[in-house]
C-alpha atoms as a PDB file:
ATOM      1  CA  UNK A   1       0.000   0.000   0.000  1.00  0.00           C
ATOM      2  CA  UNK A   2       2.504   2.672   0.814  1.00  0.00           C
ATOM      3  CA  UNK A   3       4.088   1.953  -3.048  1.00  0.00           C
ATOM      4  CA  UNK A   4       0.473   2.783  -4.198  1.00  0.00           C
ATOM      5  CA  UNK A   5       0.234   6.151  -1.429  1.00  0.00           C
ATOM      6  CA  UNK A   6       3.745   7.499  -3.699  1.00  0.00           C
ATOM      7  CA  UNK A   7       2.491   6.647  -6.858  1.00  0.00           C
ATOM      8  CA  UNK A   8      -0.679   8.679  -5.882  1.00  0.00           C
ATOM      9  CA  UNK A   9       1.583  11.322  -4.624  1.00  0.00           C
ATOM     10  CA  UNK A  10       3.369  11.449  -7.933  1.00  0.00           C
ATOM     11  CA  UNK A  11       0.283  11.070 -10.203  1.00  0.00           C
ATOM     12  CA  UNK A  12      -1.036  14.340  -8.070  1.00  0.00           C
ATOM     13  CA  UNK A  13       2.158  16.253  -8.798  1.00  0.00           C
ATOM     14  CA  UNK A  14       0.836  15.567 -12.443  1.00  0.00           C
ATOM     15  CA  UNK A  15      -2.024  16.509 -12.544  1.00  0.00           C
ATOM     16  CA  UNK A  16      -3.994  13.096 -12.432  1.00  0.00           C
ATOM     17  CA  UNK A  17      -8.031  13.239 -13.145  1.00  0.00           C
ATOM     18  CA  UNK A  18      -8.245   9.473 -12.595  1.00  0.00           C
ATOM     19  CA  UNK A  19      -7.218   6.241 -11.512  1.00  0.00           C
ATOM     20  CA  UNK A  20      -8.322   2.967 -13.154  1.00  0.00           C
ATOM     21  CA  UNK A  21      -7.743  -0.292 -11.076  1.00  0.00           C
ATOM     22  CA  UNK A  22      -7.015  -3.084 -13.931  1.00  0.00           C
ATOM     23  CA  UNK A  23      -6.049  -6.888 -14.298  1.00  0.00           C
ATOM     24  CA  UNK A  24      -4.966  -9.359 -13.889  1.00  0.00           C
ATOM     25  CA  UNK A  25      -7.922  -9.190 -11.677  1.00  0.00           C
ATOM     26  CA  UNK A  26      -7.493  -6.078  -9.259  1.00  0.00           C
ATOM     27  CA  UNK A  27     -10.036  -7.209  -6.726  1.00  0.00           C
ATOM     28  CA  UNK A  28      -7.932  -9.813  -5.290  1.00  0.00           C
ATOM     29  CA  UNK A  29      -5.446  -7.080  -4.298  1.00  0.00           C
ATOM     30  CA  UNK A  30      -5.757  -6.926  -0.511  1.00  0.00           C
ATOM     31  CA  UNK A  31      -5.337  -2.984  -0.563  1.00  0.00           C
ATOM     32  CA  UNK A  32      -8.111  -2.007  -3.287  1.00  0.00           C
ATOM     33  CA  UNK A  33     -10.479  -0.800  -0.642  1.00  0.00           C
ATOM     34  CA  UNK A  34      -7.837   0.893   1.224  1.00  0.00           C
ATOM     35  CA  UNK A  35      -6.497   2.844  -2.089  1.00  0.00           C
ATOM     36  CA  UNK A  36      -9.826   3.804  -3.460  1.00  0.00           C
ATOM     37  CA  UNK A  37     -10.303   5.397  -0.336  1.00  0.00           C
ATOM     38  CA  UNK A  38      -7.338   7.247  -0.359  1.00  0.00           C
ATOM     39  CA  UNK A  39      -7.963   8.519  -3.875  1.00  0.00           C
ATOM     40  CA  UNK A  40     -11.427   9.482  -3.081  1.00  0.00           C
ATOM     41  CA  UNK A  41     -10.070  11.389  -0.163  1.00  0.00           C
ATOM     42  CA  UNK A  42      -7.500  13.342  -2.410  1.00  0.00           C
ATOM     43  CA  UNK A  43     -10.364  14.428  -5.217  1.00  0.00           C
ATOM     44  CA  UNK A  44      -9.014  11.639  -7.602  1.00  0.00           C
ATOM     45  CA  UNK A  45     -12.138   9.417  -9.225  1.00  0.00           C
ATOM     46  CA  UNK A  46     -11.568   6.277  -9.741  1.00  0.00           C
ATOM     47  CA  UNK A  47     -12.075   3.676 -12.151  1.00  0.00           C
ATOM     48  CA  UNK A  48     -12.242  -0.182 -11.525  1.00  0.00           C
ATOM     49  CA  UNK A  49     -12.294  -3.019 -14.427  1.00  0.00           C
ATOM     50  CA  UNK A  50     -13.094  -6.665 -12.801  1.00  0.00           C
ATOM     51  CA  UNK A  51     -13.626  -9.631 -14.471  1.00  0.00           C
ATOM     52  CA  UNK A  52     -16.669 -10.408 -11.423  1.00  0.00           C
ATOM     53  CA  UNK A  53     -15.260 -13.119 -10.124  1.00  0.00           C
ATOM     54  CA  UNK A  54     -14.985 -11.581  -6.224  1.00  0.00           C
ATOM     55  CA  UNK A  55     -18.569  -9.839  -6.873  1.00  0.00           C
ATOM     56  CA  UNK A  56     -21.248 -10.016  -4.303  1.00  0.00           C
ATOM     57  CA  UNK A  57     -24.140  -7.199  -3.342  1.00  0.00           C
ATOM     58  CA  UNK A  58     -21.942  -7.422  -0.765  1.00  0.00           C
ATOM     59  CA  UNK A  59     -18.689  -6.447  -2.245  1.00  0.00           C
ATOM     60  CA  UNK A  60     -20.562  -3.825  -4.429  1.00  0.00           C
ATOM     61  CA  UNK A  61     -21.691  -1.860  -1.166  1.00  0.00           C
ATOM     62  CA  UNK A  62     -18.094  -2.123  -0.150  1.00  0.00           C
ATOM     63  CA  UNK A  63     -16.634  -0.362  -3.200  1.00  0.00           C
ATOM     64  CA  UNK A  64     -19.256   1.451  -3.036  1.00  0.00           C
ATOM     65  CA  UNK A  65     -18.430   2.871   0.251  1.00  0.00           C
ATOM     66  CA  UNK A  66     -14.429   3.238  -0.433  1.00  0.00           C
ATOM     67  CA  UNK A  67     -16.175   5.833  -3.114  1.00  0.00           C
ATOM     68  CA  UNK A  68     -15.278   3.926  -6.105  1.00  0.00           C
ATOM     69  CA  UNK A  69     -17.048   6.301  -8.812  1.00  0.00           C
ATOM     70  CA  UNK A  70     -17.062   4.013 -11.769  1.00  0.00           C
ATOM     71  CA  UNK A  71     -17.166  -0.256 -12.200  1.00  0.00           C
ATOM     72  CA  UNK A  72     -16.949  -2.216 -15.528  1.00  0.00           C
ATOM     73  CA  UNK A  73     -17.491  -5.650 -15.374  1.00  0.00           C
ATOM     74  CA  UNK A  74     -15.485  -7.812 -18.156  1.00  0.00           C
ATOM     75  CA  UNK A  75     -18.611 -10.518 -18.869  1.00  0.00           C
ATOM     76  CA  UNK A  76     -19.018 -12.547 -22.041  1.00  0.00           C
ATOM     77  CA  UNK A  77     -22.456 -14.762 -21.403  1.00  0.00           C
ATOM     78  CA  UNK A  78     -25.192 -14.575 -19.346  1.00  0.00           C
ATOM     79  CA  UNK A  79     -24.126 -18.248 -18.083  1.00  0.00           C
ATOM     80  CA  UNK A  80     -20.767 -20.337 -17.078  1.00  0.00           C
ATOM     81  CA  UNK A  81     -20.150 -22.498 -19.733  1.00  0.00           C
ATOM     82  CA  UNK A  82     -17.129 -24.580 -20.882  1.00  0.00           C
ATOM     83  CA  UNK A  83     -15.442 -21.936 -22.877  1.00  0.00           C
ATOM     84  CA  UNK A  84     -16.959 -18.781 -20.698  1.00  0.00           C
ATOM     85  CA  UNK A  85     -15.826 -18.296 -17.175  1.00  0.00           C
ATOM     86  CA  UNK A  86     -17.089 -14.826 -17.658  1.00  0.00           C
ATOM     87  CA  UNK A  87     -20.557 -14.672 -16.332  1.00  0.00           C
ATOM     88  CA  UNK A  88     -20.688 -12.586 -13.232  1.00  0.00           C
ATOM     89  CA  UNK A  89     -24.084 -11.523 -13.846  1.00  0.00           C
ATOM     90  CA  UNK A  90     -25.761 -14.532 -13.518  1.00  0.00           C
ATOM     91  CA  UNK A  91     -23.984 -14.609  -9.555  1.00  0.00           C
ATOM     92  CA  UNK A  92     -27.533 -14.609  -7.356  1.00  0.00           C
ATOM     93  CA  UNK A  93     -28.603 -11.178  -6.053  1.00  0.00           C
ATOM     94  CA  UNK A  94     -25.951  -9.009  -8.639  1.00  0.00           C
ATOM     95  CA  UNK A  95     -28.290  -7.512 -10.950  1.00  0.00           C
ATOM     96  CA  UNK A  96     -30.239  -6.225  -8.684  1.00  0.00           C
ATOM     97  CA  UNK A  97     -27.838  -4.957  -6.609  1.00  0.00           C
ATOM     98  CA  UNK A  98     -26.042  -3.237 -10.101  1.00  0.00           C
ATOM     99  CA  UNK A  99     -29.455  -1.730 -10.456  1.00  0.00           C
ATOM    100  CA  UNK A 100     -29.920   0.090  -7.019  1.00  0.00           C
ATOM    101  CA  UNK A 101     -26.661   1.412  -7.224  1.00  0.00           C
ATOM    102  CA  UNK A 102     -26.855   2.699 -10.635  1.00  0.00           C
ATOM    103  CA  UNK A 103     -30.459   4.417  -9.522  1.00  0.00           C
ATOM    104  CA  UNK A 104     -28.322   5.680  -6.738  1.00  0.00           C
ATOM    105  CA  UNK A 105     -25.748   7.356  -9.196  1.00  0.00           C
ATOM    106  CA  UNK A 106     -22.680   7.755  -6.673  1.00  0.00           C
ATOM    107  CA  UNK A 107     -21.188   4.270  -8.408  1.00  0.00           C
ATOM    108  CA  UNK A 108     -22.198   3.937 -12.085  1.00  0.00           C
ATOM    109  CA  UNK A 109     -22.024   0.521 -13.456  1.00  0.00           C
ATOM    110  CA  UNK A 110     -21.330  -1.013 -17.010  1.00  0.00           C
ATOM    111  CA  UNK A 111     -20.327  -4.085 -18.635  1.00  0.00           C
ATOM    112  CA  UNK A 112     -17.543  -5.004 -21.455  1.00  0.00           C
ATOM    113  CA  UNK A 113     -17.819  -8.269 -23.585  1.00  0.00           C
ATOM    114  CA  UNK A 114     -15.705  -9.873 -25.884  1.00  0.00           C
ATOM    115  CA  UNK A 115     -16.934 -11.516 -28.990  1.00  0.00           C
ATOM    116  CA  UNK A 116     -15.417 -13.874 -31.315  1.00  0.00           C
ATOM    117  CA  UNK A 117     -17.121 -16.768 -33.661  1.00  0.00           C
ATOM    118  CA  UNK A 118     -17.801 -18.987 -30.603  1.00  0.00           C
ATOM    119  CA  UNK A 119     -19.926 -16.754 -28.329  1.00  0.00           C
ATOM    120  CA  UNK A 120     -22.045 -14.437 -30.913  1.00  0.00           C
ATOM    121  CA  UNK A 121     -25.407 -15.848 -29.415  1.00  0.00           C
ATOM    122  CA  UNK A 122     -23.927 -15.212 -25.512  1.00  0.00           C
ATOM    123  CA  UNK A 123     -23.004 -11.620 -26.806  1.00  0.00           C
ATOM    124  CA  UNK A 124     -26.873 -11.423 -28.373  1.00  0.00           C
ATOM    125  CA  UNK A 125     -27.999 -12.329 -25.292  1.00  0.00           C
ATOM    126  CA  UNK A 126     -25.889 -10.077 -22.985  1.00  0.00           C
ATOM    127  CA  UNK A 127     -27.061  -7.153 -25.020  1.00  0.00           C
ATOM    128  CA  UNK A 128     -30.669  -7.864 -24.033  1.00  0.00           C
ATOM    129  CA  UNK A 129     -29.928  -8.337 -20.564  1.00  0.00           C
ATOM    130  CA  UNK A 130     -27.898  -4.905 -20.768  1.00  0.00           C
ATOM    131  CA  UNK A 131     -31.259  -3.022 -22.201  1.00  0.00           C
ATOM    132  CA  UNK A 132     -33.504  -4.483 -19.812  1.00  0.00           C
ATOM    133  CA  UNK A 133     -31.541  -3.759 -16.538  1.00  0.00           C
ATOM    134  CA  UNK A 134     -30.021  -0.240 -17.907  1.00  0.00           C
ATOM    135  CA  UNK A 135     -26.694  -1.208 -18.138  1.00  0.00           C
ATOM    136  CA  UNK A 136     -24.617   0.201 -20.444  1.00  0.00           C
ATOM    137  CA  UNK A 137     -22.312  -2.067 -22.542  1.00  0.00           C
ATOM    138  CA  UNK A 138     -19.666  -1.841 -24.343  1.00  0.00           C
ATOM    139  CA  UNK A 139     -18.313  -4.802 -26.915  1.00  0.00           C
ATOM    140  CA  UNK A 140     -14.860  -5.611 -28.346  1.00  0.00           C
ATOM    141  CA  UNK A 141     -14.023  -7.925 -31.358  1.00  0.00           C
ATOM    142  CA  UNK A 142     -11.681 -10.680 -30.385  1.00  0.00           C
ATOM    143  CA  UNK A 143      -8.681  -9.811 -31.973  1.00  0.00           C
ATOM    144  CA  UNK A 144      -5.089 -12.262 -31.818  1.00  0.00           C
ATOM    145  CA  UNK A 145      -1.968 -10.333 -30.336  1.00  0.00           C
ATOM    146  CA  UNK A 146      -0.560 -10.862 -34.071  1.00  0.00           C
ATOM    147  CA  UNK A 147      -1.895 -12.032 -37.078  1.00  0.00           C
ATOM    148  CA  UNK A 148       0.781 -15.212 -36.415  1.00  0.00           C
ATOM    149  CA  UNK A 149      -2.047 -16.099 -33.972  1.00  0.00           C
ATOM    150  CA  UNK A 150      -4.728 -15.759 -35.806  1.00  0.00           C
ATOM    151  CA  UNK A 151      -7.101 -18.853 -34.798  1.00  0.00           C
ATOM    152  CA  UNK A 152     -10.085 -19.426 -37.087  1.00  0.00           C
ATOM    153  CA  UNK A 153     -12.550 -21.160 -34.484  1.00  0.00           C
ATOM    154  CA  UNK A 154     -12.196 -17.803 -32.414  1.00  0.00           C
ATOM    155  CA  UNK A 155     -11.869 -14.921 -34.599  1.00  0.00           C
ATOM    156  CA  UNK A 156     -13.488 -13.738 -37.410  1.00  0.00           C
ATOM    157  CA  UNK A 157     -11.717 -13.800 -40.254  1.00  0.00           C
ATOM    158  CA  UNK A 158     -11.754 -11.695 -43.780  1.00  0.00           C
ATOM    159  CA  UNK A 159     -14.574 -14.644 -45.372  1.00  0.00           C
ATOM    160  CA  UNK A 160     -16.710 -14.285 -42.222  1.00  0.00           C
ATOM    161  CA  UNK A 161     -18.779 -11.592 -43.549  1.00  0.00           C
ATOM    162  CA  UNK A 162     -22.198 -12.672 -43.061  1.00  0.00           C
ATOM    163  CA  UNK A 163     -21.378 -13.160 -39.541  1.00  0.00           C
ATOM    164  CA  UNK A 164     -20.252  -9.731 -38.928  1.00  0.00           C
ATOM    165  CA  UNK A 165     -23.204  -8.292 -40.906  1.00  0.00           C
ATOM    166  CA  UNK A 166     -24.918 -10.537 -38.626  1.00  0.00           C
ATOM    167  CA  UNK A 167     -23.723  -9.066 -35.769  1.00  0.00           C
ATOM    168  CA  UNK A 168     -23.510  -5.672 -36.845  1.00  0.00           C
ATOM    169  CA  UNK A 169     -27.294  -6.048 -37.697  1.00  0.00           C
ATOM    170  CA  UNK A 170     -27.895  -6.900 -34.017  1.00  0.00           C
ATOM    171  CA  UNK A 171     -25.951  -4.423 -32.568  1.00  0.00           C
ATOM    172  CA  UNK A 172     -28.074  -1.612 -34.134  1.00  0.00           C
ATOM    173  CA  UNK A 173     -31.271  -4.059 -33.514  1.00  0.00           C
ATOM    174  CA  UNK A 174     -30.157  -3.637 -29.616  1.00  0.00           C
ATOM    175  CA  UNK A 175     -29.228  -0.275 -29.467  1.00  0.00           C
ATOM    176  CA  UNK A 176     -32.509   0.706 -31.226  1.00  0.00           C
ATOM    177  CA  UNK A 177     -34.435  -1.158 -28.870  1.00  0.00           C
ATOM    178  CA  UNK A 178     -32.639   1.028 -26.160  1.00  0.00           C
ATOM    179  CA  UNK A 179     -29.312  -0.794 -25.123  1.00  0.00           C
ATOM    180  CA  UNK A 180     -26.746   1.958 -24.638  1.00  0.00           C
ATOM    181  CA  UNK A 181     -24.046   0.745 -26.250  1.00  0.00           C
ATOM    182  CA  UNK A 182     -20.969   2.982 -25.733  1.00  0.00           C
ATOM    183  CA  UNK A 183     -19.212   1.890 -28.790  1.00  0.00           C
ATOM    184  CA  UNK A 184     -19.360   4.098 -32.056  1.00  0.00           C
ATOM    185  CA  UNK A 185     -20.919   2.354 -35.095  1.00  0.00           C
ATOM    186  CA  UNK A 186     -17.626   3.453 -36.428  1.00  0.00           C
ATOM    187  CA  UNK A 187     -15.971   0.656 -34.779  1.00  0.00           C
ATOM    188  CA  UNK A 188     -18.396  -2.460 -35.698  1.00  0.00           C
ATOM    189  CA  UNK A 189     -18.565  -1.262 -38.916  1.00  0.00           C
ATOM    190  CA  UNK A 190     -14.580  -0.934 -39.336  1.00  0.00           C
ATOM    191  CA  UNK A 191     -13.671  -4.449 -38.482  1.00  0.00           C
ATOM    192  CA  UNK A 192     -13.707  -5.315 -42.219  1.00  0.00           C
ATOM    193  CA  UNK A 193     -11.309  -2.744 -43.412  1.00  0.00           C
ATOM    194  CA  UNK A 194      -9.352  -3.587 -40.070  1.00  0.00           C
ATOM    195  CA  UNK A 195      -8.794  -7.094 -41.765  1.00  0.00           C
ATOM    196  CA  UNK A 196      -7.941  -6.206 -45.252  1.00  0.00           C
ATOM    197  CA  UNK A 197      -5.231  -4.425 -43.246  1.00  0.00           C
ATOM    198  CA  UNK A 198      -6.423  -0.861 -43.953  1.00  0.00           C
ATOM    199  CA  UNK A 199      -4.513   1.580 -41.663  1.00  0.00           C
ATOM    200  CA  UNK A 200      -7.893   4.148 -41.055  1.00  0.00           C
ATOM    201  CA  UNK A 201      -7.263   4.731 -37.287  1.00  0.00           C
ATOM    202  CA  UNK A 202      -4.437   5.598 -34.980  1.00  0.00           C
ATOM    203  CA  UNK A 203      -4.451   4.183 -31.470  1.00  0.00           C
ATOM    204  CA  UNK A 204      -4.360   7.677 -29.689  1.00  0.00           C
ATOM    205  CA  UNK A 205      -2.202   5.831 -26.158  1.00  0.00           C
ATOM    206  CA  UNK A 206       0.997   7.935 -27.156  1.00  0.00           C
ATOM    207  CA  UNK A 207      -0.676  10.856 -26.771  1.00  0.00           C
ATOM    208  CA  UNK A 208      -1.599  13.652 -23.789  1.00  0.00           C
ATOM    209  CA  UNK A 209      -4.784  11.988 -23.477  1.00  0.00           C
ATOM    210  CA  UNK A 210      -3.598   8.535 -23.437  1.00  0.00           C
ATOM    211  CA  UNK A 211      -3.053   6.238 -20.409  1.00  0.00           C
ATOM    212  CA  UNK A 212       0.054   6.033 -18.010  1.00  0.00           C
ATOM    213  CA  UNK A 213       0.202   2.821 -16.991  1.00  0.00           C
ATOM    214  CA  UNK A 214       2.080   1.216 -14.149  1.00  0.00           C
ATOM    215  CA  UNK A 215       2.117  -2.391 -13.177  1.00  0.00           C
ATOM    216  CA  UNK A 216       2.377  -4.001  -9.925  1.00  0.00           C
ATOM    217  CA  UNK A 217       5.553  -3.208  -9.035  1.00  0.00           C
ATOM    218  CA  UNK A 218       5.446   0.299  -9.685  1.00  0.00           C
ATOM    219  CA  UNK A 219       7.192   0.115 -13.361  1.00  0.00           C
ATOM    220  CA  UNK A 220       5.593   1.870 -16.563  1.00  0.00           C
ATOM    221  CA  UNK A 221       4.115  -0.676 -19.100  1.00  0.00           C
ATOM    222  CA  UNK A 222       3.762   0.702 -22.655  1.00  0.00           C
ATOM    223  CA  UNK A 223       0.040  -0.345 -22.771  1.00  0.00           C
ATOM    224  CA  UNK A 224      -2.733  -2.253 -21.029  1.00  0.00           C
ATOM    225  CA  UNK A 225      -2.984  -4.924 -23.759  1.00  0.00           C
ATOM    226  CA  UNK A 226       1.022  -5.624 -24.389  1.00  0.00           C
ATOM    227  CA  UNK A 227       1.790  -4.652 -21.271  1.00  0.00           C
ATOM    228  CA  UNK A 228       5.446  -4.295 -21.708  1.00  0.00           C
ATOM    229  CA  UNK A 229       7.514  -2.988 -19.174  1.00  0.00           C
ATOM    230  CA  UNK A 230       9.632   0.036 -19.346  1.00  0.00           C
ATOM    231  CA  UNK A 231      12.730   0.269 -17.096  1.00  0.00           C
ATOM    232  CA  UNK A 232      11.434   3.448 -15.430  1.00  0.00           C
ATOM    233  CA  UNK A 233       9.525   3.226 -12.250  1.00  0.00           C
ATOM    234  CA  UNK A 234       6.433   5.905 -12.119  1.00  0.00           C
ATOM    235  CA  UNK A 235       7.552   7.821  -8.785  1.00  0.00           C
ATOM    236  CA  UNK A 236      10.223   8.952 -10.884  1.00  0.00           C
ATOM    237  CA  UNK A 237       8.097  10.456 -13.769  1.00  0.00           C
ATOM    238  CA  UNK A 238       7.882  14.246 -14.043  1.00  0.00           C
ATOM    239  CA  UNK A 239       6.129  16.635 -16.035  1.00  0.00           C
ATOM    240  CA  UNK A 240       9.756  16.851 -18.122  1.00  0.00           C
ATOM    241  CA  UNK A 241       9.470  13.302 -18.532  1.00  0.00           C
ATOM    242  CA  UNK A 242       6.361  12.586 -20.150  1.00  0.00           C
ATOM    243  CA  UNK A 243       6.884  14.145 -23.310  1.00  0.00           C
ATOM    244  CA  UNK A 244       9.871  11.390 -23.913  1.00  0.00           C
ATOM    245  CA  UNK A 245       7.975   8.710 -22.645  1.00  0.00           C
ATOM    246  CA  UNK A 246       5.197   9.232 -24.543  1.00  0.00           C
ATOM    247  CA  UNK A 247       7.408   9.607 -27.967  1.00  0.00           C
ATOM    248  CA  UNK A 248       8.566   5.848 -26.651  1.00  0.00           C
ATOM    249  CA  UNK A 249       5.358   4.253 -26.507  1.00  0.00           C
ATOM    250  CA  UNK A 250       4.392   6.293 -30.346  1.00  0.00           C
ATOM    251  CA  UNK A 251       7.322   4.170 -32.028  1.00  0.00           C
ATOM    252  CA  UNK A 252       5.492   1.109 -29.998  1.00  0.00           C
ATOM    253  CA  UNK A 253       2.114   2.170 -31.273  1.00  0.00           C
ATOM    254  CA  UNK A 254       3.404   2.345 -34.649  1.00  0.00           C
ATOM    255  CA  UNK A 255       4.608  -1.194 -34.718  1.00  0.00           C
ATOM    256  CA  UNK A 256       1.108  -2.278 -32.920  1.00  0.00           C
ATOM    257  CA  UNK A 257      -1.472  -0.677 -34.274  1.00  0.00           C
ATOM    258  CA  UNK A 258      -1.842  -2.505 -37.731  1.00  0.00           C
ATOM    259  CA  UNK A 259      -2.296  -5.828 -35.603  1.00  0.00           C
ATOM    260  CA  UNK A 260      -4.440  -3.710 -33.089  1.00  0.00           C
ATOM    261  CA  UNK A 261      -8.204  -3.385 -33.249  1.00  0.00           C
ATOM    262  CA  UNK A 262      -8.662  -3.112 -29.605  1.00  0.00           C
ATOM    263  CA  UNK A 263     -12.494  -1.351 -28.646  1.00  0.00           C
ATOM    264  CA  UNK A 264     -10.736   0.316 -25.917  1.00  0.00           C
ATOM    265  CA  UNK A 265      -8.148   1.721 -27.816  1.00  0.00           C
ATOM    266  CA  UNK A 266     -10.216   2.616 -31.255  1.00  0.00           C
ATOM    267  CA  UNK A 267     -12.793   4.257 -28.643  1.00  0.00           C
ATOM    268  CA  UNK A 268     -10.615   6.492 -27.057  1.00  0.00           C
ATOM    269  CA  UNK A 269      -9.168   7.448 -30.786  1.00  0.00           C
ATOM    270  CA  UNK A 270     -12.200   8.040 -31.966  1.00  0.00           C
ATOM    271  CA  UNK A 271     -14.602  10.039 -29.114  1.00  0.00           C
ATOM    272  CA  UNK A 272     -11.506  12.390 -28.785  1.00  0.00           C
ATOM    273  CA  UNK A 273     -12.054  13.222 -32.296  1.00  0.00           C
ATOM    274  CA  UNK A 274     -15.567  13.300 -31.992  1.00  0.00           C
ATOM    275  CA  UNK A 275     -16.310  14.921 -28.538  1.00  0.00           C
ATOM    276  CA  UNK A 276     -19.948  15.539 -29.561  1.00  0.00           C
ATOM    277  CA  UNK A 277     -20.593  11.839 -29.950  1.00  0.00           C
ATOM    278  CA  UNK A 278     -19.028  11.389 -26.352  1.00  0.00           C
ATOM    279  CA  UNK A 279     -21.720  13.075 -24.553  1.00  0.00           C
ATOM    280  CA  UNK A 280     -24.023  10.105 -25.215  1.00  0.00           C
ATOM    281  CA  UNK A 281     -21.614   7.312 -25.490  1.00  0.00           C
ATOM    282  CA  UNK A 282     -22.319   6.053 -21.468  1.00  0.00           C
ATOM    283  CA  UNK A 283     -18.661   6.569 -20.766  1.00  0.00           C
ATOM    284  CA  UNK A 284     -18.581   9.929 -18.693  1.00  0.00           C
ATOM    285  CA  UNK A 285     -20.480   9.829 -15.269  1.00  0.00           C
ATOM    286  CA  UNK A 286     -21.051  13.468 -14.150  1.00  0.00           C
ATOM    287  CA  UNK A 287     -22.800  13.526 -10.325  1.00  0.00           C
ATOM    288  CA  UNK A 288     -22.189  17.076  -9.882  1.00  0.00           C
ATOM    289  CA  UNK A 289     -22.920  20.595 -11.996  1.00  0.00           C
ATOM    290  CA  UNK A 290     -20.262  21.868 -12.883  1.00  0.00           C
ATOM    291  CA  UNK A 291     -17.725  22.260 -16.004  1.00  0.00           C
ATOM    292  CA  UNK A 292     -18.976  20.281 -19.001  1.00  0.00           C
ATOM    293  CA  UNK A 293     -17.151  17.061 -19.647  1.00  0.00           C
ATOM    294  CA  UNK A 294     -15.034  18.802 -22.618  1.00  0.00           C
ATOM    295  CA  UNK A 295     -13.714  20.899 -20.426  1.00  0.00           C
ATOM    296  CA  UNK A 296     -13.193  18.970 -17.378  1.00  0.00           C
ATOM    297  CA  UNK A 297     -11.823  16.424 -19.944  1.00  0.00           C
ATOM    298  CA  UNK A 298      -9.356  19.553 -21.136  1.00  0.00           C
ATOM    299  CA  UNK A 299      -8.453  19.926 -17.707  1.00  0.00           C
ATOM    300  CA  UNK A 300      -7.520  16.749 -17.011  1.00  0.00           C
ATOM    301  CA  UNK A 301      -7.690  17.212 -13.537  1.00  0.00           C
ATOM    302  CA  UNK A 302     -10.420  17.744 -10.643  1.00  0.00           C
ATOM    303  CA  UNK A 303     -10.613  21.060  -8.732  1.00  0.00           C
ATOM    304  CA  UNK A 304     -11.807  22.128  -5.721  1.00  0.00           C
ATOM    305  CA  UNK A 305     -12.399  18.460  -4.492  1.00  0.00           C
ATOM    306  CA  UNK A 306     -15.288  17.319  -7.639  1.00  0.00           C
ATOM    307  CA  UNK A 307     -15.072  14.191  -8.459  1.00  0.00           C
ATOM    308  CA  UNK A 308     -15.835  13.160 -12.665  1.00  0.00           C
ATOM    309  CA  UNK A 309     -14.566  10.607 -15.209  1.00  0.00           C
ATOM    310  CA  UNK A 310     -13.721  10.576 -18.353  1.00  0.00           C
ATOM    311  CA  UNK A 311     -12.296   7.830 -20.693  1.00  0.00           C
END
C-alpha cells in the first residue's frame, strides 16, 4: 500500500483526473479498498475493471463505500459455460444490486464483452440483458496479439462476412431497442477494413490523453494490452518526462497498431475526435454541476475536491 500512497503522490504532482484499477484481476489485491479510499479522499475518481469473479451485493456496497465512482465488469455470457468463465451476472442477487446502485448514481455501473465466432449468441444475449436492466455495454471484437495467432474457431476472419453483418445487424437491432451501447458504429462497422489491413485509425495511447500505466511493481508498461515494461519506475516520472515517454510508446504504437483493433483503444481514438458523440456514449459519469465534460476532460484534472470521469 505505501508503493500505491507514492504513486498517488506522484500522479497528483501531475495533474492526475483518474485512476483505473485493472487486471490481472485487481479485486484480489488486498489494498483495493484501502487505495480507493485514499484517492477518493485526495479528489481523484476512480475507475475499476473486474472480471466479477470476487462480486457479491456485498462487495458492491463495499466499493461502493471506499467511493469507487465508476465499475466495468469484463462478462461474455449470461451463463458459465465450458469456454466462458465470464458470467458474473448470472452470480444470485448481482443484478439487482447493479441496479440500485446505478439508480443511486454515486457508483455507475457497465459491462464489457468480448466476442469472437464462438460466443455471438452469448453476446446477443448479454445485449438484451444490458437493455432491460439499464446497463450500459460496451463490446470488443476478439482480436489475436498478431496475425501469427490468428485462430479461425475464435476470430473472425476476412470470409466471415455474413457473420459480422450478422452481428452488426444486431448491434443496431439492440441499441434501437434502447441498449446503450458505448461503442461508435464506427468501430463495428470498421472491423472489415481492419482485416484487409487498412490503416484508417491511430491508437491515440501515445498521446496527452492517453493512459500512463504502471504495473504491480510500480514500473511503466507501454500499454494495457502488451503490457510491456519500461525500465522506469512511475515515482520517478515528471512533467519533463512525459513528453519522452510518450514519444517511446508512439514508435510502440506504430509497430502495434496494424495488428491492433482493440475497442478500448479505437474508442478512445475516436470520441476524442468526436467529442460531440461522447456526450451520449455512457462513458462519462457526471454527479455534480459543474464544467462540461469537454472541459473537465481539457483539464484533465479535478478542482476544488469534484469528483468526474472521463475515458
Amino acid at each position: 500500500m505505501g508503493d500505491f500512497a507514492a504513486c498517488l503522490e506522484t500522479a497528483l504532482s501531475l495533474d492526475v483526473g483518474l485512476v483505473s484499477f485493472l487486471g490481472g484481476e485487481p479485486t484480489i489485491w488486498p489494498h483495493l479498498d484501502e487505495a480507493v479510499e485514499l484517492c477518493t479522499s485526495r479528489g481523484v475518481a476512480t475507475d475499476l475493471t473486474t472480471n466479477g469473479s470476487t462480486l457479491s451485493p456485498r462487495r458492491l456496497q463495499r466499493l461502493r463505500d471506499a467511493g469507487l465512482d465508476m465499475l466495468n465488469i469484463s462478462v461474455d455470457g449470461p451463463r458459465s459455460n465450458a469456454r466462458n468463465r465470464k458470467a458474473a451476472l448470472g452470480k444470485p442477487g448481482l443484478i439487482a444490486a447493479i441496479q440500485a446502485l446505478n439508480r443511486e448514481g454515486r457508483l455507475r455501473i457497465r459491462c464489457n464483452a468480448v466476442v469472437s465466432r464462438y460466443n455471438v449468441e452469448d453476446v446477443t444475449a448479454l445485449m438484451s440483458i444490458a437493455g432491460a436492466i439499464g446497463l450500459p455495454m460496451s463490446i470488443g471484437y476478439a482480436v489475436p496479439r498478431s496475425r501469427r495467432e490468428f485462430d479461425p474457431d475464435i476470430h473472425f476472419s476476412e470470409d466471415a462476412g455474413a457473420e459480422l453483418d450478422a452481428f452488426c445487424a444486431q448491434v443496431e437491432a439492440a441499441r434501437s431497442a434502447g441498449t446503450q451501447i458505448i461503442d461508435p458504429v464506427a468501430y463495428f462497422q470498421g472491423y472489415r477494413r481492419f482485416l484487409a489491413g487498412e490503416r484508417f485509425w491511430t491508437c491515440n495511447y501515445a498521446t496527452n490523453r492517453g493512459w500512463i500505466n504502471v504495473d504491480p511493481y510500480g514500473y511503466l508498461r507501454d500499454c494495457t494490452k502488451k503490457m510491456n515494461r519500461i525500465e522506469m519506475r512511475f515515482v520517478e516520472l515528471t512533467r519533463a518526462g512525459i513528453a519522452s515517454l510518450r514519444a517511446r510508446i508512439a514508435r510502440g504504437v506504430e509497430e502495434c497498431n496494424p495488428d491492433c483493433y482493440s475497442n478500448c483503444a479505437f474508442d478512445g481514438a475516436y470520441f476524442s475526435r468526436h467529442k460531440m458523440r461522447l456526450l451520449s456514449s455512457g462513458l462519462l459519469h457526471l454527479p455534480w454541476r459543474g464544467p462540461s465534460a469537454i472541459e473537465m476532460r481539457e483539464m484533465g484534472t479535478a478542482r476544488n475536491g469534484d469528483r468526474f470521469i472521463f475515458p
